[in-house]
C-alpha atoms as a PDB file:
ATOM      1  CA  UNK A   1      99.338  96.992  92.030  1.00  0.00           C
ATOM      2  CA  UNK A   2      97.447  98.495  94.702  1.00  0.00           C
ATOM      3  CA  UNK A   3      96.548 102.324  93.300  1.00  0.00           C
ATOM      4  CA  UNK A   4      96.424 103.357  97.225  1.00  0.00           C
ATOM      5  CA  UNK A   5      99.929 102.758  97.970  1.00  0.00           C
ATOM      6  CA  UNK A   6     101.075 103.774  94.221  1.00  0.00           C
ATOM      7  CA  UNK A   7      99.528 107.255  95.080  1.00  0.00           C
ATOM      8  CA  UNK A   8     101.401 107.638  98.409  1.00  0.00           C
ATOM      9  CA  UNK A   9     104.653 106.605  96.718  1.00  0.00           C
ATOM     10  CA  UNK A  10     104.742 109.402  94.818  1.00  0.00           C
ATOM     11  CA  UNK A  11     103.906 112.042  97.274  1.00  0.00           C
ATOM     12  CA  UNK A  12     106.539 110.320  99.348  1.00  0.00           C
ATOM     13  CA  UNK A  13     108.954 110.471  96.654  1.00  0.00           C
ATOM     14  CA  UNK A  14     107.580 114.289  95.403  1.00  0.00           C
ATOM     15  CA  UNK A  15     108.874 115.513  98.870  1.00  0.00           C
ATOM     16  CA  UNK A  16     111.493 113.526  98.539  1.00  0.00           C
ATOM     17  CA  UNK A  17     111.097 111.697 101.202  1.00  0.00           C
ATOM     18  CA  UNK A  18     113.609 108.636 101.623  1.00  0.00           C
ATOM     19  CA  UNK A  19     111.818 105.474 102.985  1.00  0.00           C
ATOM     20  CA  UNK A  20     111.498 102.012 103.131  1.00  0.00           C
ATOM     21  CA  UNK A  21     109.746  99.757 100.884  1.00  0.00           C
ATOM     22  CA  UNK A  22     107.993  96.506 102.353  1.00  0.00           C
ATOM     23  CA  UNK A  23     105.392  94.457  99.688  1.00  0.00           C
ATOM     24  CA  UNK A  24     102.281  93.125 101.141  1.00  0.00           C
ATOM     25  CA  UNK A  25     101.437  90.632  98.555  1.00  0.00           C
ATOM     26  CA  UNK A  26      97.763  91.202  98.162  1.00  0.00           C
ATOM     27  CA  UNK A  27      97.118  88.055  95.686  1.00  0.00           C
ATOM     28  CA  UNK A  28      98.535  85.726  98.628  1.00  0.00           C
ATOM     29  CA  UNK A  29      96.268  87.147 101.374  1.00  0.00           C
ATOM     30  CA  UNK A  30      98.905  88.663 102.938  1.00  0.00           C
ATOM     31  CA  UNK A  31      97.443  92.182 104.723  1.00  0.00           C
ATOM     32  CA  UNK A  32      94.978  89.370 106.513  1.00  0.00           C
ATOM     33  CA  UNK A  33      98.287  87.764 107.970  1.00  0.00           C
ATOM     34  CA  UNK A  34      98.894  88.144 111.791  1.00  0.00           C
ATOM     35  CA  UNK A  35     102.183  90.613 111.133  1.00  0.00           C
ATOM     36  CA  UNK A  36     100.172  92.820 109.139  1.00  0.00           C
ATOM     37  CA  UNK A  37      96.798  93.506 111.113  1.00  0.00           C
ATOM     38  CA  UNK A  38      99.445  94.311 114.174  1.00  0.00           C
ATOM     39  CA  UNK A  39     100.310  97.266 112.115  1.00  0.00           C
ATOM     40  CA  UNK A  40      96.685  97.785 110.299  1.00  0.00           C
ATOM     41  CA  UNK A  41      93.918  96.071 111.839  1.00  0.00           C
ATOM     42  CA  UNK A  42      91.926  96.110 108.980  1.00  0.00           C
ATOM     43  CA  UNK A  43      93.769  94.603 106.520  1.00  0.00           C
ATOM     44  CA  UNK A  44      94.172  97.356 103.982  1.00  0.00           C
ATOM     45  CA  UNK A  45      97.049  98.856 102.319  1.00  0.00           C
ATOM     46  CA  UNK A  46      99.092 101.144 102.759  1.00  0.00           C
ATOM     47  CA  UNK A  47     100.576 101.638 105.861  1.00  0.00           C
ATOM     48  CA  UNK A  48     102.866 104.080 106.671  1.00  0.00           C
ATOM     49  CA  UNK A  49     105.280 103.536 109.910  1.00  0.00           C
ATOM     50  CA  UNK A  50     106.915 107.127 111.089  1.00  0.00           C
ATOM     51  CA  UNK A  51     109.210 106.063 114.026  1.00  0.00           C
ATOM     52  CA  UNK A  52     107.427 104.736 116.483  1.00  0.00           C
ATOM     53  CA  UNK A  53     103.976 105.845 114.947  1.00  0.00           C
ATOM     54  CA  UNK A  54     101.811 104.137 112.146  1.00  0.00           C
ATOM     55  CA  UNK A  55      99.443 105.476 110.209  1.00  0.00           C
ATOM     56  CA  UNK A  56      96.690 103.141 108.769  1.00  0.00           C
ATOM     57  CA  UNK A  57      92.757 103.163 107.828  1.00  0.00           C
ATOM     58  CA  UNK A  58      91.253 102.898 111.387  1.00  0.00           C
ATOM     59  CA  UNK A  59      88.215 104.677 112.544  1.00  0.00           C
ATOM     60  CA  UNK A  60      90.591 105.957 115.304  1.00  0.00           C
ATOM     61  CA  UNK A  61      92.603 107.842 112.746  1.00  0.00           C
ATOM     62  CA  UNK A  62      89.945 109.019 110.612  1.00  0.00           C
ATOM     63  CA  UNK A  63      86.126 109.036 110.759  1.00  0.00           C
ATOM     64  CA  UNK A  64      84.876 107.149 107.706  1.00  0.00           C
ATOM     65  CA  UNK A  65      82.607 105.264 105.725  1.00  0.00           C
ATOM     66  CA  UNK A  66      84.106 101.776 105.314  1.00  0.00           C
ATOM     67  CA  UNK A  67      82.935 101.399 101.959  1.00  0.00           C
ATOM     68  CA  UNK A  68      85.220 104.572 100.535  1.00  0.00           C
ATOM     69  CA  UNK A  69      88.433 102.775 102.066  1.00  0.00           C
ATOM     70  CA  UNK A  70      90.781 104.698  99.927  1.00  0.00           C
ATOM     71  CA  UNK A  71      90.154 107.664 103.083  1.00  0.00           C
ATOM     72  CA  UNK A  72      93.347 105.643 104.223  1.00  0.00           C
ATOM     73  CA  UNK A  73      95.517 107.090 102.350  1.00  0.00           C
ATOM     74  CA  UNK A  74      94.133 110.038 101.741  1.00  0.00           C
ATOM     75  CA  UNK A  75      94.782 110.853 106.157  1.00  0.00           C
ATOM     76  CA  UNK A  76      98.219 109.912 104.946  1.00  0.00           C
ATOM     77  CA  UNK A  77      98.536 112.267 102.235  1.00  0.00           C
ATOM     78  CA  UNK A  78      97.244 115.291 104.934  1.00  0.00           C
ATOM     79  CA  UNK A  79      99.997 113.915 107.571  1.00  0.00           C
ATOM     80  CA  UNK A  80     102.984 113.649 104.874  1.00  0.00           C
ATOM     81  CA  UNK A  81     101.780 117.169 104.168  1.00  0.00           C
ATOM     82  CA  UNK A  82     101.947 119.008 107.526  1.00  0.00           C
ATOM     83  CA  UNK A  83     104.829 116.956 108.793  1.00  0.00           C
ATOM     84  CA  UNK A  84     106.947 117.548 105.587  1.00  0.00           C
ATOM     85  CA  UNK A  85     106.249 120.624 104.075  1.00  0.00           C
ATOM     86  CA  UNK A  86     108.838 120.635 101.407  1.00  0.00           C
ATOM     87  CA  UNK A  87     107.383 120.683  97.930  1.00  0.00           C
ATOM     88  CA  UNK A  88     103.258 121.470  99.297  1.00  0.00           C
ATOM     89  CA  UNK A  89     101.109 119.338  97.644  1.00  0.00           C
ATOM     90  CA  UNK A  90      98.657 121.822  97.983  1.00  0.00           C
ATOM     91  CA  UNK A  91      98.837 125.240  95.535  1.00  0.00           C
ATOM     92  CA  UNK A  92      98.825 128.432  97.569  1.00  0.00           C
ATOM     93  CA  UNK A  93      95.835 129.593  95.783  1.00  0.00           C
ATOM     94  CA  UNK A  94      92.445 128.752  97.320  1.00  0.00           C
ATOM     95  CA  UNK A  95      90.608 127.659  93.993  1.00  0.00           C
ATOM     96  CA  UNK A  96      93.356 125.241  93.118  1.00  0.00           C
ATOM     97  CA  UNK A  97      93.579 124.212  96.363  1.00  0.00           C
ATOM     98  CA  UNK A  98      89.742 123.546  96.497  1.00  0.00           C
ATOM     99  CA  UNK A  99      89.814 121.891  92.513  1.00  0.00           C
ATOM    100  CA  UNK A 100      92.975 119.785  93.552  1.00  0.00           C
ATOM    101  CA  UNK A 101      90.514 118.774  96.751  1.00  0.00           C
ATOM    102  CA  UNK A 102      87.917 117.689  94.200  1.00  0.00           C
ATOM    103  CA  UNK A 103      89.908 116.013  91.832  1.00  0.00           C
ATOM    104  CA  UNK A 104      91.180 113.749  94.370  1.00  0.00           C
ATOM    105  CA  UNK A 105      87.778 113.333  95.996  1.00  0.00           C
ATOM    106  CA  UNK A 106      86.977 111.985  92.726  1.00  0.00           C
ATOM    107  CA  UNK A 107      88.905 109.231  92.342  1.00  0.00           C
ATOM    108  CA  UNK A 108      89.001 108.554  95.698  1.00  0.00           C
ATOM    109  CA  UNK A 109      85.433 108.089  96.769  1.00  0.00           C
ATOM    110  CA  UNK A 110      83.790 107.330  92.823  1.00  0.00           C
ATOM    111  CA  UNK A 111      86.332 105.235  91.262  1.00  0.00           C
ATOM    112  CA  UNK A 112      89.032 103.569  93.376  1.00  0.00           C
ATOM    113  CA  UNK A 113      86.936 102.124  95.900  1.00  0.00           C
ATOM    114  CA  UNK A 114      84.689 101.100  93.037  1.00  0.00           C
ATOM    115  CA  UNK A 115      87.276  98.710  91.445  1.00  0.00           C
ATOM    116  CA  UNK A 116      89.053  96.888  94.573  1.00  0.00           C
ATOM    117  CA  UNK A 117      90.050  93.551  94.376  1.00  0.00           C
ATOM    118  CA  UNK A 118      87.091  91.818  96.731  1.00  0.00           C
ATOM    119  CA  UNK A 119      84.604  94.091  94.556  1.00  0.00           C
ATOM    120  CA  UNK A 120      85.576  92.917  91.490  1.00  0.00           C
ATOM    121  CA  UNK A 121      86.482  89.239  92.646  1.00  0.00           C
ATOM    122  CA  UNK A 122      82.664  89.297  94.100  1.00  0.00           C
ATOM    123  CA  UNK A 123      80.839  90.367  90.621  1.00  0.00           C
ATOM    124  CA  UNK A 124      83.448  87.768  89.137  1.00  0.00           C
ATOM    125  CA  UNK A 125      82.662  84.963  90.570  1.00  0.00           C
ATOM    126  CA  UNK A 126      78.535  85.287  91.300  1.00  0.00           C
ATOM    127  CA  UNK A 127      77.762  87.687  87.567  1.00  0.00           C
ATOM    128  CA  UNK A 128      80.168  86.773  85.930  1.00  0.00           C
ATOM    129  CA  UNK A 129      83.089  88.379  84.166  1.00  0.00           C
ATOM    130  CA  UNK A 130      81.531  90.481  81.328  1.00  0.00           C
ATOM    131  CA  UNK A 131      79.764  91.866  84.196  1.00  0.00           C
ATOM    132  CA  UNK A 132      82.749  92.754  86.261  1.00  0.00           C
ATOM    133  CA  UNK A 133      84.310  94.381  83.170  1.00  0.00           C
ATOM    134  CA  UNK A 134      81.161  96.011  82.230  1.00  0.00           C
ATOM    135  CA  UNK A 135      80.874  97.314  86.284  1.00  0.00           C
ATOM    136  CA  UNK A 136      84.347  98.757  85.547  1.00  0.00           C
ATOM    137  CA  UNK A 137      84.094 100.321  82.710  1.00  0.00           C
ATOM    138  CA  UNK A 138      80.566 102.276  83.729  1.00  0.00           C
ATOM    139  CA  UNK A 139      82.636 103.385  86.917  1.00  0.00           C
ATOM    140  CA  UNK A 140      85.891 104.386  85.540  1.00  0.00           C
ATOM    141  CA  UNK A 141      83.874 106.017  82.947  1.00  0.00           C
ATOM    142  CA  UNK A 142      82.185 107.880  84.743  1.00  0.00           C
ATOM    143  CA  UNK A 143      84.796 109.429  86.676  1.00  0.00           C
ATOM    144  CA  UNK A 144      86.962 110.095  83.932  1.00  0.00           C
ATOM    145  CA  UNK A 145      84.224 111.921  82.420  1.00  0.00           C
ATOM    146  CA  UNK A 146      83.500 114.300  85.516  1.00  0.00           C
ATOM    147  CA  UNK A 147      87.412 115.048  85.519  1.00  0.00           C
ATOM    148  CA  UNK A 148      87.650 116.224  82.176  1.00  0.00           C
ATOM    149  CA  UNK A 149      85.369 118.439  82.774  1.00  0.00           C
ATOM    150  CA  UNK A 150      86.265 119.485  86.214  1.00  0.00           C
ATOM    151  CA  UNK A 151      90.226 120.410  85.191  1.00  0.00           C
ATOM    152  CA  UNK A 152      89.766 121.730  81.345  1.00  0.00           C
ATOM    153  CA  UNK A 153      89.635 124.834  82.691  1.00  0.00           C
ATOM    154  CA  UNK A 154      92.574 124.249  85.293  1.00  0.00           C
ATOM    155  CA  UNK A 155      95.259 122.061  83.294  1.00  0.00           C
ATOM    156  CA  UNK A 156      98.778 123.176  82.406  1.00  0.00           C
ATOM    157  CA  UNK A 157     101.526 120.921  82.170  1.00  0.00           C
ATOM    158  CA  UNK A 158      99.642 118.604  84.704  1.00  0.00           C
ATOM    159  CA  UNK A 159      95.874 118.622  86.124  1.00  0.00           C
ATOM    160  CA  UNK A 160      95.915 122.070  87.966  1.00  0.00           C
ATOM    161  CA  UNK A 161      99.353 123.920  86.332  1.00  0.00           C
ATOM    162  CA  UNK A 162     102.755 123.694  85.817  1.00  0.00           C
ATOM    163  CA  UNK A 163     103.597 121.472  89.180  1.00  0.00           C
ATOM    164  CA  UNK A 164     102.827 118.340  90.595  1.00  0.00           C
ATOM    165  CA  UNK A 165      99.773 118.583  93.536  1.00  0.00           C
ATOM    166  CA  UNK A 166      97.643 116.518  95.209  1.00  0.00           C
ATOM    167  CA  UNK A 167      95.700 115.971  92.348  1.00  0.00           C
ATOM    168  CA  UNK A 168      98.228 114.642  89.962  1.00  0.00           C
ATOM    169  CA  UNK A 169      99.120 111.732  92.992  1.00  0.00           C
ATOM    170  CA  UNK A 170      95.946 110.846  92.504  1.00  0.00           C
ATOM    171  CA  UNK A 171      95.150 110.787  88.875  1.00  0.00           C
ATOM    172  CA  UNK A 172      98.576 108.816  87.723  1.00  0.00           C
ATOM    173  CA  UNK A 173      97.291 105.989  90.107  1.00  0.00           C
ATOM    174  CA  UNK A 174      93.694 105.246  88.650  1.00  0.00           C
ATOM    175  CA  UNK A 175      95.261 105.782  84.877  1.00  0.00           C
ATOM    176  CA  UNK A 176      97.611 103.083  85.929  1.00  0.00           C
ATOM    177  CA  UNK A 177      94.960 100.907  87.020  1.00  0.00           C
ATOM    178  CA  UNK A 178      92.413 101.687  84.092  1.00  0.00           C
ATOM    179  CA  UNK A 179      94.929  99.899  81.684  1.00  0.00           C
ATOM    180  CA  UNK A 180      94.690  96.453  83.629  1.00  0.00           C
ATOM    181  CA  UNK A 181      90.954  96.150  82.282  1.00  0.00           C
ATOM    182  CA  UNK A 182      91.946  97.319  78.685  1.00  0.00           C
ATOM    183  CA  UNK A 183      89.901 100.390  79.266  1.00  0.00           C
ATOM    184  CA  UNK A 184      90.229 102.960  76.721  1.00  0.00           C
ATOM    185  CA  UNK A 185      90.979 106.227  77.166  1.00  0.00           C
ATOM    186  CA  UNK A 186      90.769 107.857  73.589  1.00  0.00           C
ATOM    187  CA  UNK A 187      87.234 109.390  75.065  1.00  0.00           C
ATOM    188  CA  UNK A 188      89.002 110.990  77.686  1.00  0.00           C
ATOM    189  CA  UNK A 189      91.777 113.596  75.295  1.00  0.00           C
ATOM    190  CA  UNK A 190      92.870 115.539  78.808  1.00  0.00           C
ATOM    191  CA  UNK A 191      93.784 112.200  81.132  1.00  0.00           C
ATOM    192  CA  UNK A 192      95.858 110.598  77.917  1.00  0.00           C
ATOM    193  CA  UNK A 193      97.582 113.806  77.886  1.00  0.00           C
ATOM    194  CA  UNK A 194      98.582 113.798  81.437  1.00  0.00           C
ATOM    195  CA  UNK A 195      98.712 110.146  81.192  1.00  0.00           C
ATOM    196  CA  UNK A 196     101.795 111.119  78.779  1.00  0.00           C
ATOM    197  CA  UNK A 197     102.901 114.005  81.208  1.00  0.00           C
ATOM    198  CA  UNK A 198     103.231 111.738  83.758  1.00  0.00           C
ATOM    199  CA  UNK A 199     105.438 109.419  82.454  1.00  0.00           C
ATOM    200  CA  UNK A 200     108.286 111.885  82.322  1.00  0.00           C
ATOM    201  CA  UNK A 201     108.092 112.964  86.028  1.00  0.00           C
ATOM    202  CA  UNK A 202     111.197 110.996  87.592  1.00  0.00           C
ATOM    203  CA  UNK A 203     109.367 111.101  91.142  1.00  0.00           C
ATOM    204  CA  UNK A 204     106.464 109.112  89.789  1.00  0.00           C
ATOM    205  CA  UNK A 205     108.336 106.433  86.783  1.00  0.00           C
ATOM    206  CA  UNK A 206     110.221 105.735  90.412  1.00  0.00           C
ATOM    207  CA  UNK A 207     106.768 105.176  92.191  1.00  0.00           C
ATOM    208  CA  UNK A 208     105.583 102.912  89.334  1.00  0.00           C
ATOM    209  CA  UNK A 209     104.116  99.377  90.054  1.00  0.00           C
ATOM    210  CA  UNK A 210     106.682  97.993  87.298  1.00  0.00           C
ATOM    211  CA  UNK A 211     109.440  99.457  88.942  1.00  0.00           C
ATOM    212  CA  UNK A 212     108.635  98.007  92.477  1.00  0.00           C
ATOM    213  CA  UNK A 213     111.090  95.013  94.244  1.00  0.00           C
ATOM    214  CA  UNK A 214     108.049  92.719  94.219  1.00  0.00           C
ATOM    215  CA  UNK A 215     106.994  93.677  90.975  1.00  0.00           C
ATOM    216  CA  UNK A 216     107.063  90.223  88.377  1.00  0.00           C
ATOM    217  CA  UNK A 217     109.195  89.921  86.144  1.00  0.00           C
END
């Protein structure tokens, strides 16, 4: 479920990139288990293991703001993209380049971080849960809002053309998530369209949550 490591399965899987697949149950506490903080000592997901090196959300990776943990995977995103240049993630054209930087700065530092479990457990359980649905539907709102307006201009086939970029890995990811709060879209024409777009894109139905090992049945 986690958006984070939904968004770095599909750049993984754009390049195509073989790899392997190991669930860190986030429900069961799991990323706070010994095993885990060996490989991220933070507890966050993902965590991406190249060889001998791993990649994770440490200050010694990447300088950043604890709150906006999604940065995590966003250092992973720039290191799948130098080491693997097949398919760029990035458009050769500077203003794409720079929208496709915004876009994903967007969901990454507005909206994902916005909605994490502890958040949303933490207005749950002390305001109660109108309030946490209420707190995600301002947020998501919000951000959907800013995008529409940011890639009307830019859209083709998907957020900034014809091909799948950086932007698109991140978009498909907070859709996903929007529809676990019953959150609707029909304000938002653009993301539903892409929403749709998406869906036909083998590299990301094979990055989908449902069609994870560990995903329930």
């Amino acid at each position: 479920m986690s958006s984070s490591a939904y968004s770095v399965r599909i750049a993984l899987n754009v390049k195509g990139l073989e790899y392997e697949y190991k669930a860190v149950n986030l429900f069961r506490q799991e990323q706070h288990r010994p095993e885990y903080l060996k490989i991220n000592p933070i507890g966050f997901v993902p965590s991406l293991k190249d060889g001998n090196f791993v990649l994770a959300d440490s200050f010694a990776i990447i300088m950043e703001d604890r709150f906006l943990t999604s940065y995590c995977f966003f250092c992973i995103m720039q290191y799948l993209e130098e080491k693997y240049p097949q398919h760029p993630l990035l458009p050769h054209d500077l203003k794409k380049k720079a929208i496709n930087y915004q876009a994903a700065s967007i969901v990454t530092s507005s909206m994902q971080p916005l909605i994490r479990l502890p958040i949303l457990g933490y207005i749950g359980r002390n305001l109660g849960q109108d309030e946490k649905i209420s707190w995600v539907n301002k947020h998501l709102g919000k951000g959907f809002a800013a995008l529409e307006i940011l890639l009307r201009d830019h859209a083709g086939k998907y957020a900034t053309g014809d091909e799948i970029f950086l932007a698109d890995v991140f978009l498909e990811p907070i859709i996903n998530a929007s529809q676990r709060y019953d959150f609707d879209m029909s304000e938002y024409p653009l993301m539903s369209r892409l929403s749709m777009a998406y869906q036909q894109v083998p590299a990301i139905q094979a990055a989908m949550p449902e069609n994870q090992p560990d995903a329930p049945q």
